[in-house]
C-alpha atoms as a PDB file:
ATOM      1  CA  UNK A   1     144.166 138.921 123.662  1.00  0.00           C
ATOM      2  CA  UNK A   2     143.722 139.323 119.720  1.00  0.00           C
ATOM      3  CA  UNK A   3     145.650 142.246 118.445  1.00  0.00           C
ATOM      4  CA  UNK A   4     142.583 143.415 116.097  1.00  0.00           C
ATOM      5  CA  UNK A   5     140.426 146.316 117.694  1.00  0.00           C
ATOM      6  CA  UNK A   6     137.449 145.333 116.490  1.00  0.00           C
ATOM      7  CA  UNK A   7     137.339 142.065 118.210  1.00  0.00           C
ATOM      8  CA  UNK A   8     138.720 143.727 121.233  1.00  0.00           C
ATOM      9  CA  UNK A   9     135.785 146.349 120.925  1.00  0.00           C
ATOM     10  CA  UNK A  10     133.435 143.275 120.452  1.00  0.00           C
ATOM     11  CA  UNK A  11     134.856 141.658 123.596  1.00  0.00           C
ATOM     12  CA  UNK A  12     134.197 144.752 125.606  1.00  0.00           C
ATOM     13  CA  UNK A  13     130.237 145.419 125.014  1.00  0.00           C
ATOM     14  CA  UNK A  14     129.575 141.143 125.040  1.00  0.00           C
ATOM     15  CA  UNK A  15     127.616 140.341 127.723  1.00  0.00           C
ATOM     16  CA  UNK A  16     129.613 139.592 131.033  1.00  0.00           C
ATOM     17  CA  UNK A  17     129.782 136.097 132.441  1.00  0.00           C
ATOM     18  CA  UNK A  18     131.062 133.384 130.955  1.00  0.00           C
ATOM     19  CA  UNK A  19     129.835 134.117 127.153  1.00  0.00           C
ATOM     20  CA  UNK A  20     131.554 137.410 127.321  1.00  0.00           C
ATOM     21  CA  UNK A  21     133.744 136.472 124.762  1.00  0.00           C
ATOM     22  CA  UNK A  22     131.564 135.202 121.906  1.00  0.00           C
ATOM     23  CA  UNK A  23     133.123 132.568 118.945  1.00  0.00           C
ATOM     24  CA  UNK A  24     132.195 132.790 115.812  1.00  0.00           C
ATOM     25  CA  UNK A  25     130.245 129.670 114.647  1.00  0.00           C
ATOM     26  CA  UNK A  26     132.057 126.915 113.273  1.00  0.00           C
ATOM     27  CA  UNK A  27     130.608 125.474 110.468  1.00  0.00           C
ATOM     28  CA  UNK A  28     129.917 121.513 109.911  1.00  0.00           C
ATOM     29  CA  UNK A  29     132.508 119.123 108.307  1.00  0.00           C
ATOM     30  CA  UNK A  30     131.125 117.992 105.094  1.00  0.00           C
ATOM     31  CA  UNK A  31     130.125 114.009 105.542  1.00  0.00           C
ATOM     32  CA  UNK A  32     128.485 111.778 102.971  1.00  0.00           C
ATOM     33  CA  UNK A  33     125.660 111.734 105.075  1.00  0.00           C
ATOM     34  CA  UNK A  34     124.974 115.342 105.295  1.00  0.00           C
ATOM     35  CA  UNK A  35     125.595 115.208 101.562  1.00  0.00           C
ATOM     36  CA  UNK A  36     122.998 112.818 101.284  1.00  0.00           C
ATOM     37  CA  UNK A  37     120.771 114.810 103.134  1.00  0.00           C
ATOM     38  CA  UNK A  38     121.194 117.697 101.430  1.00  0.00           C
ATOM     39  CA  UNK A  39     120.650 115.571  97.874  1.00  0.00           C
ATOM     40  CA  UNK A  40     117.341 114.236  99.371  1.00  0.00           C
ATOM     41  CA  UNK A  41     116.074 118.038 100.412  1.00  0.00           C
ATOM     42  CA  UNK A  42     116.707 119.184  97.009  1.00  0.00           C
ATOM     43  CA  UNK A  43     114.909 116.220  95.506  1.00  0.00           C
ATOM     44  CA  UNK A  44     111.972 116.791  97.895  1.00  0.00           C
ATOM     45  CA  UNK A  45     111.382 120.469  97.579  1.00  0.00           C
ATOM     46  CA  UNK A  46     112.685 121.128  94.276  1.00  0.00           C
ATOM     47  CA  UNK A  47     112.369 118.041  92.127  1.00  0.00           C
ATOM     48  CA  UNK A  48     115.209 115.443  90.682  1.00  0.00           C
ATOM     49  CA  UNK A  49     115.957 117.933  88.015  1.00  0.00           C
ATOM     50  CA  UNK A  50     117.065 120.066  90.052  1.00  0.00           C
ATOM     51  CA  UNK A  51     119.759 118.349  91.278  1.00  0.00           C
ATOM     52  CA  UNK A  52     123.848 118.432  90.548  1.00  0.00           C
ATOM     53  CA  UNK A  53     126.672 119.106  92.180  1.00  0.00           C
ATOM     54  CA  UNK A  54     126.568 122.583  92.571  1.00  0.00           C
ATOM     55  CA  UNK A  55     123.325 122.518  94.061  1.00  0.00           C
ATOM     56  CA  UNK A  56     124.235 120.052  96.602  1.00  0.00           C
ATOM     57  CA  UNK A  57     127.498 122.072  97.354  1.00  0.00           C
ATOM     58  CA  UNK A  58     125.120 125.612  97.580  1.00  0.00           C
ATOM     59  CA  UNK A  59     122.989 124.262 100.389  1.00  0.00           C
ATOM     60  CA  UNK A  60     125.601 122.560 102.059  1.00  0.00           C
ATOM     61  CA  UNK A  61     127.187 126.716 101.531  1.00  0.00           C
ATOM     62  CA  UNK A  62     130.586 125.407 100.008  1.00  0.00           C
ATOM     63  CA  UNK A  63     131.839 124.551  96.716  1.00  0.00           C
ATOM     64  CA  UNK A  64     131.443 121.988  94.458  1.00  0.00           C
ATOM     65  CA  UNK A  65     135.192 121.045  94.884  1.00  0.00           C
ATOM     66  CA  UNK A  66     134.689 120.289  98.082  1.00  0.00           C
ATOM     67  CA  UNK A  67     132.194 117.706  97.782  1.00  0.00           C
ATOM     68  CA  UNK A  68     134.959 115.564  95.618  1.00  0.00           C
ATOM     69  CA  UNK A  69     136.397 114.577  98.720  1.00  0.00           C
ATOM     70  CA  UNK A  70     133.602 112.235  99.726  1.00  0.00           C
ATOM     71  CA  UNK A  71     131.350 111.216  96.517  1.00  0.00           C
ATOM     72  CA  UNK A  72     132.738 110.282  93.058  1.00  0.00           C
ATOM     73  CA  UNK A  73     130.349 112.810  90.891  1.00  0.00           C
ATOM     74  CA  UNK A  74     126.550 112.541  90.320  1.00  0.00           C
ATOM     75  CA  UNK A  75     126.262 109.096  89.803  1.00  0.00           C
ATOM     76  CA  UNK A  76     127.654 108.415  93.435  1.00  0.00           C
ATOM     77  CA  UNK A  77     125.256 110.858  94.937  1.00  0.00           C
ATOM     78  CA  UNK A  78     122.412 108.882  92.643  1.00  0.00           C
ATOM     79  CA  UNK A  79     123.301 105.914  94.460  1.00  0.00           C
ATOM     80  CA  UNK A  80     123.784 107.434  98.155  1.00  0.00           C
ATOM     81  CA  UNK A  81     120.367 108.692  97.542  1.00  0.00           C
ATOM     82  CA  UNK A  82     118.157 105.850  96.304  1.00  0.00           C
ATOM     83  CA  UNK A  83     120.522 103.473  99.378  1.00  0.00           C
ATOM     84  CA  UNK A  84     119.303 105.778 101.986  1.00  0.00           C
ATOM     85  CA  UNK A  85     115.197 105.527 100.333  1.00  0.00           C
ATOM     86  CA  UNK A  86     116.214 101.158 100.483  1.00  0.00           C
ATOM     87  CA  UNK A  87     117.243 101.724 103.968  1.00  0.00           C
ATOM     88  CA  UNK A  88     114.002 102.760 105.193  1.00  0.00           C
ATOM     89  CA  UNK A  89     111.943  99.577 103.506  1.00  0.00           C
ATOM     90  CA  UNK A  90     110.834  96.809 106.371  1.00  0.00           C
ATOM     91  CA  UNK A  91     111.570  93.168 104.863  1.00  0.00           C
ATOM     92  CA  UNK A  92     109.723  90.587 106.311  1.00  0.00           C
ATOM     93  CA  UNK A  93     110.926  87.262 107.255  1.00  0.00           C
ATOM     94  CA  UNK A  94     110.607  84.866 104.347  1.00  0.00           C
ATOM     95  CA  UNK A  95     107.264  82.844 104.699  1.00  0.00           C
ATOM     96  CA  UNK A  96     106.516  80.233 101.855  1.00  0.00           C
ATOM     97  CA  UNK A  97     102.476  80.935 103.123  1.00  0.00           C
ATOM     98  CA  UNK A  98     102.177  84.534 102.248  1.00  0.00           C
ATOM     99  CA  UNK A  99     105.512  85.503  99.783  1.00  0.00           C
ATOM    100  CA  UNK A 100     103.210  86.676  97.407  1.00  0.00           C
ATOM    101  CA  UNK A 101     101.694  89.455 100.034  1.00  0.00           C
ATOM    102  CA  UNK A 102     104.951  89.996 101.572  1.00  0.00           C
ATOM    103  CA  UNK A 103     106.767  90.736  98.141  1.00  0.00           C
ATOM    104  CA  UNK A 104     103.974  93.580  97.218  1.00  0.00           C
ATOM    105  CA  UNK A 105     104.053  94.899 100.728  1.00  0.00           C
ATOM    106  CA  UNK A 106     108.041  95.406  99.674  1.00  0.00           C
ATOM    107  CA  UNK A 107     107.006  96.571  96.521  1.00  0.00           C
ATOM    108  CA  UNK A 108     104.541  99.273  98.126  1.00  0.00           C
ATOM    109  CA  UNK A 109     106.875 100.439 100.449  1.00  0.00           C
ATOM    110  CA  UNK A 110     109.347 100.930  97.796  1.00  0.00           C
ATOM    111  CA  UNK A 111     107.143 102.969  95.902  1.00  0.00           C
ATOM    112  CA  UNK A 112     105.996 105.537  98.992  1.00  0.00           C
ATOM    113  CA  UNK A 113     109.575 106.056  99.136  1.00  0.00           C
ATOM    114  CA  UNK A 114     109.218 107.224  95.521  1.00  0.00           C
ATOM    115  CA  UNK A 115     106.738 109.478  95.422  1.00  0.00           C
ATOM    116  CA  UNK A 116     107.759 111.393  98.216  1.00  0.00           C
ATOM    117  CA  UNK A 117     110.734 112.657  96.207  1.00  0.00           C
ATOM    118  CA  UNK A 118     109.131 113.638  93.056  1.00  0.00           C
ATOM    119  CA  UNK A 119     111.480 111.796  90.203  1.00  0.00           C
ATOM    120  CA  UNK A 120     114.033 110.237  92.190  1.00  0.00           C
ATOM    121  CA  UNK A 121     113.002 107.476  90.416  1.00  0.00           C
ATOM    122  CA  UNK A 122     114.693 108.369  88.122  1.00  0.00           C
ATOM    123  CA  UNK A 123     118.502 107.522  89.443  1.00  0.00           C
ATOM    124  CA  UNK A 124     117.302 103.637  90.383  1.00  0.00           C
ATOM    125  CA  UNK A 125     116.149 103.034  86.563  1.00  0.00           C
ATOM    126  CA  UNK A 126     119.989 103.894  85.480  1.00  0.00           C
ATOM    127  CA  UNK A 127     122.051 103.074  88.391  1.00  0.00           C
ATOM    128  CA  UNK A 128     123.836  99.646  88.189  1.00  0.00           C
ATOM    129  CA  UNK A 129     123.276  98.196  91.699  1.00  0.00           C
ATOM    130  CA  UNK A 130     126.632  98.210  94.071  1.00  0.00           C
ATOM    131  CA  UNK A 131     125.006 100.136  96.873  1.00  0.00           C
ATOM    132  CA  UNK A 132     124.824  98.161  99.653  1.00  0.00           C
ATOM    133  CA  UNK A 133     121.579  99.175 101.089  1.00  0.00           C
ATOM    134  CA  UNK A 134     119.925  98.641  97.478  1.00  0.00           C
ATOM    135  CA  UNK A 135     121.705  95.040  97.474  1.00  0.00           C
ATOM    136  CA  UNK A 136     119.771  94.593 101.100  1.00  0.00           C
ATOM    137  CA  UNK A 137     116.530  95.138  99.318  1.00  0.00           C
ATOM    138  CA  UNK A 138     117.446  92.335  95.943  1.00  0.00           C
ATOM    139  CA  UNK A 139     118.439  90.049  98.576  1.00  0.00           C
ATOM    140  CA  UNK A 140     115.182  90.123 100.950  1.00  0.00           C
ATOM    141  CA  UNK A 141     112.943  89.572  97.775  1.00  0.00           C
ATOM    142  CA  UNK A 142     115.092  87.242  96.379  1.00  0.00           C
ATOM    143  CA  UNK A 143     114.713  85.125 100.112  1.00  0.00           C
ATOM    144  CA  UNK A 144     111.311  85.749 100.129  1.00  0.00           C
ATOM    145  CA  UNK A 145     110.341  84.393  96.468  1.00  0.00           C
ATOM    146  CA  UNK A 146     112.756  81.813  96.696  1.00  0.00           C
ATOM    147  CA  UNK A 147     110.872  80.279 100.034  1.00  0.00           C
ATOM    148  CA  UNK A 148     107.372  80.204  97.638  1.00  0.00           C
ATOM    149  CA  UNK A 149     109.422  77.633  95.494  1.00  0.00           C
ATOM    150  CA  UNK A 150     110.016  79.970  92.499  1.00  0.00           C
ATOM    151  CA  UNK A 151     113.227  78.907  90.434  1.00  0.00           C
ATOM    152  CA  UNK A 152     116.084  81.017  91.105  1.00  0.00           C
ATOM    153  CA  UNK A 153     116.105  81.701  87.591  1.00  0.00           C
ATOM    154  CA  UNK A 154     112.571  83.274  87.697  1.00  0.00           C
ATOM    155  CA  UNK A 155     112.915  84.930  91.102  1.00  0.00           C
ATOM    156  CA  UNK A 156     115.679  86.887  90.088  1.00  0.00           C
ATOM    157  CA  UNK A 157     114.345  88.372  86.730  1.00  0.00           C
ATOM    158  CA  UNK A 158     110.580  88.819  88.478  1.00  0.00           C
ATOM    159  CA  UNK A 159     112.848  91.214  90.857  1.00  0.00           C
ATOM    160  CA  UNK A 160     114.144  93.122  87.859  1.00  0.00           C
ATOM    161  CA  UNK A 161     110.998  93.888  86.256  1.00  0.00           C
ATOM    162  CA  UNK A 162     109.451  94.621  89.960  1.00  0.00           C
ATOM    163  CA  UNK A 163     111.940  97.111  90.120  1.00  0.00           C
ATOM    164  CA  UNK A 164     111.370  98.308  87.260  1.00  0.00           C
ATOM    165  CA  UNK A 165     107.625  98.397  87.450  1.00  0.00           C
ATOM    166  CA  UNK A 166     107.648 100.106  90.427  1.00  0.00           C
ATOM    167  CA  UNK A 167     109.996 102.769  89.477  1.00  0.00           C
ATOM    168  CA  UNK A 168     108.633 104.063  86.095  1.00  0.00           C
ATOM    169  CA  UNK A 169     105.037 103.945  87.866  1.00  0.00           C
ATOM    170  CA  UNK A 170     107.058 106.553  90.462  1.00  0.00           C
ATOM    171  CA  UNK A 171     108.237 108.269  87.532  1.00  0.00           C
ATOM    172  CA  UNK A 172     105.210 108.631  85.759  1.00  0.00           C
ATOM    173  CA  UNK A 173     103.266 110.080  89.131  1.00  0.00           C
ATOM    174  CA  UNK A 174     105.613 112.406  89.832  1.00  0.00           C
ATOM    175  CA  UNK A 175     105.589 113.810  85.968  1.00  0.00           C
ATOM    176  CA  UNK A 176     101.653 114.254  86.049  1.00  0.00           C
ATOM    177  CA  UNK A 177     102.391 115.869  89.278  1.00  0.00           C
ATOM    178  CA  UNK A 178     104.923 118.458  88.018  1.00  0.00           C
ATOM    179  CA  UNK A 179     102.356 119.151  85.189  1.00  0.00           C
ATOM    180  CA  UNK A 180      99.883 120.217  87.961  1.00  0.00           C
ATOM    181  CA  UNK A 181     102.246 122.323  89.802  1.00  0.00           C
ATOM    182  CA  UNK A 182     102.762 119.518  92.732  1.00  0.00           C
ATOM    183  CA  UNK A 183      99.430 120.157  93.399  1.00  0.00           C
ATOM    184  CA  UNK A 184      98.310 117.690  96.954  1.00  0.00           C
ATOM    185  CA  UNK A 185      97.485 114.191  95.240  1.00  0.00           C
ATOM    186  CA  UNK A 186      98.497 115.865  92.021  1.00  0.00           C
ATOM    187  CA  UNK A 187      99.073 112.375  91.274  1.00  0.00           C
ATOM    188  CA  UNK A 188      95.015 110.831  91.239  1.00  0.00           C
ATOM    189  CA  UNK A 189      92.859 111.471  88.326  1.00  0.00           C
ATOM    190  CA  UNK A 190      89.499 113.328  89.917  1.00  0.00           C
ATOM    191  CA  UNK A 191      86.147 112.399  89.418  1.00  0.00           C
ATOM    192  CA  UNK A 192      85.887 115.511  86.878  1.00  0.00           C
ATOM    193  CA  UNK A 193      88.485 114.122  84.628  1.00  0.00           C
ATOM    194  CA  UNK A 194      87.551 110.927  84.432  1.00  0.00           C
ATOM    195  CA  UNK A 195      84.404 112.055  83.655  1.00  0.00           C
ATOM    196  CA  UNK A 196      85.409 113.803  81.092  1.00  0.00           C
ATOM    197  CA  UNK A 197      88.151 111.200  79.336  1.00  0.00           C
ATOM    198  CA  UNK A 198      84.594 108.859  79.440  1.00  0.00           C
ATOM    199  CA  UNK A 199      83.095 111.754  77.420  1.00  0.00           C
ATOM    200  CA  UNK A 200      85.991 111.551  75.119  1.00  0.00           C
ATOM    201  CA  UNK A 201      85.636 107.896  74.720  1.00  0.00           C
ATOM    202  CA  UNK A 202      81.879 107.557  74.313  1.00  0.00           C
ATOM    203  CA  UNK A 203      81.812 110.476  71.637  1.00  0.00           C
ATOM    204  CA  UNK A 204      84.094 108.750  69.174  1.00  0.00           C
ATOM    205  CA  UNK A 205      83.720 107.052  66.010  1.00  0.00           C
ATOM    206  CA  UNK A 206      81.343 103.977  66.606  1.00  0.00           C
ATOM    207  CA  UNK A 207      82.725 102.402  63.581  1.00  0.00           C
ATOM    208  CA  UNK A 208      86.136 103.000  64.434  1.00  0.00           C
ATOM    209  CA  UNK A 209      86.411 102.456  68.459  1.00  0.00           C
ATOM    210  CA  UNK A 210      83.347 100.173  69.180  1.00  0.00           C
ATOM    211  CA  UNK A 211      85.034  98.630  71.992  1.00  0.00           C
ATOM    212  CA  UNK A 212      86.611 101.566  73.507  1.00  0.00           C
ATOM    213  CA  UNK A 213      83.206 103.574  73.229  1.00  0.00           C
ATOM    214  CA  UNK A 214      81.605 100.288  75.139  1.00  0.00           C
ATOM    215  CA  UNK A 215      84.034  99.620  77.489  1.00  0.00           C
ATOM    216  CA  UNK A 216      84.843 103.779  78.780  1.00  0.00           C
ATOM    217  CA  UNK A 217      84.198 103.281  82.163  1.00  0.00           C
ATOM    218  CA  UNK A 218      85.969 100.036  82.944  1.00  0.00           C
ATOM    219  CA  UNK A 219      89.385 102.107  80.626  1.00  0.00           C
ATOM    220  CA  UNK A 220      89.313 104.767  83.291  1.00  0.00           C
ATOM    221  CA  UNK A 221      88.316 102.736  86.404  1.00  0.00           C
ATOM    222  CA  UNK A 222      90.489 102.607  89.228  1.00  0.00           C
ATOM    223  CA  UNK A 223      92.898 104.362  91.111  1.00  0.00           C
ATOM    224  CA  UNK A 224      96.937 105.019  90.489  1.00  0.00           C
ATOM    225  CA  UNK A 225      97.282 102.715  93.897  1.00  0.00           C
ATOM    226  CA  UNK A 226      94.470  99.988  92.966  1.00  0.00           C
ATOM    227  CA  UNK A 227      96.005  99.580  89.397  1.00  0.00           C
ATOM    228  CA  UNK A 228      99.549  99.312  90.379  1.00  0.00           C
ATOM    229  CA  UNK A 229      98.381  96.517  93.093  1.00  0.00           C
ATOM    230  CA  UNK A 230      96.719  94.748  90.278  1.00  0.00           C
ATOM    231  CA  UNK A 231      99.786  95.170  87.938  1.00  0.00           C
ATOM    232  CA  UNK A 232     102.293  93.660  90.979  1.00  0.00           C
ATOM    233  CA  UNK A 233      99.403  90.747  91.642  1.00  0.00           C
ATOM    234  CA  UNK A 234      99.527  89.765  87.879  1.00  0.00           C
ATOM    235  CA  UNK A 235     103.284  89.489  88.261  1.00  0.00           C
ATOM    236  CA  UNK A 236     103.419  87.405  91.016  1.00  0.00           C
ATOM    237  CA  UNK A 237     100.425  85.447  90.186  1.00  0.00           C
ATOM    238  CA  UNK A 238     102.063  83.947  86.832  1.00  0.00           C
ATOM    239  CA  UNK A 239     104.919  82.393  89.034  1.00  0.00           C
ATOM    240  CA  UNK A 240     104.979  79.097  90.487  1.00  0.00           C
END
């Protein structure tokens, strides 16, 4: 039996039976994963900006000195973060019929992952690729462009500027969003303001903007979704 009273005094009002003697709870090991998890929380609720080390280590309730015994610094945690986002994508098995459809399926899936952690888009654009998971994702599209009979030359830079496409469209949703206060769909520009941008248009200088004064409506036609579909088919549709 412990020698401190108050433990003793515990053990004697604890229920009887076999919980009478209640143990504290033990708290969980610190894992990359969970680290991971807790980087993707923070990302989700709070933004990318809000997350470092220490704010990693606080919901995780330790220290950031602990966490050093599983990730490098930031940069790792970067990585772990937009691996675990690859790791959800579905790639497709190569088809030389339908590449074209299959890489912007990819390149859509990609960018759901995106916007449903406002910013993390942020990380992929400065990251040099290592992470496994991330690698997974280069080497499906690279399979998949490669079996349309583009030039492994082409394939591989058309990847790059996917990737890049793809993650400063993320970036810029999730800054309009922040501007609105994460408002649902922060991200779409509604009928009013549209409407009003076409206002702005039409009203200026004839002799100036002629064209843009014309052509108002078709400048602010669209949705985010429908424009980034077009700006992925235009890619793809230049290649061989």
């Amino acid at each position: 039996m412990s020698a401190d009273p108050k433990q003793r005094r515990a053990a004697r009002h604890a229920p009887s039976g076999d919980a009478a003697v209640a143990e504290a709870p033990r708290k969980q090991p610190i894992t990359v994963e969970r680290i991971t998890d807790a980087a993707l929380e923070i990302v989700a609720t709070q933004g990318y900006d809000a997350l470092t080390m220490r704010s990693v280590a606080a919901l995780l309730d330790t220290g950031p000195a602990s966490l050093y015994a599983h990730v490098v610094n930031k940069a790792d945690i970067d990585e772990l973060i937009i691996g675990r986002l690859c790791n959800q994508l579905v790639l497709p098995e190569p088809d030389s019929d339908t590449w074209r459809e299959q890489i912007a399926d990819v390149c859509a899936q990609l960018r759901d992952q995106y916007l449903a952690y406002p910013g993390v888009s942020r990380a992929a654009l400065s990251m040099i690729v290592t992470n496994l998971d991330v690698l997974r994702i280069n080497e499906g599209m690279l399979a998949i462009l490669i079996a349309g009979g583009v030039e492994p030359h082409e394939a591989a830079w058309t990847i790059d500027a996917l990737f890049l496409y793809v993650g400063v469209y993320a970036l810029e949703l999730s800054l309009v969003s922040q501007r609105r206060g994460h408002e649902e769909d922060a991200w779409f520009v509604t009928r009013e303001e549209r409407d009003e941008v076409v206002r702005r248009f039409t009203a200026l200088p004839a002799d100036r903007f002629p064209q843009t004064r014309r052509y108002a409506a078709e400048l602010t036609s669209g949705t985010g979704h429908e424009r980034f579909d077009f700006t992925v088919g235009q890619l793809l549709a230049n290649l061989a």
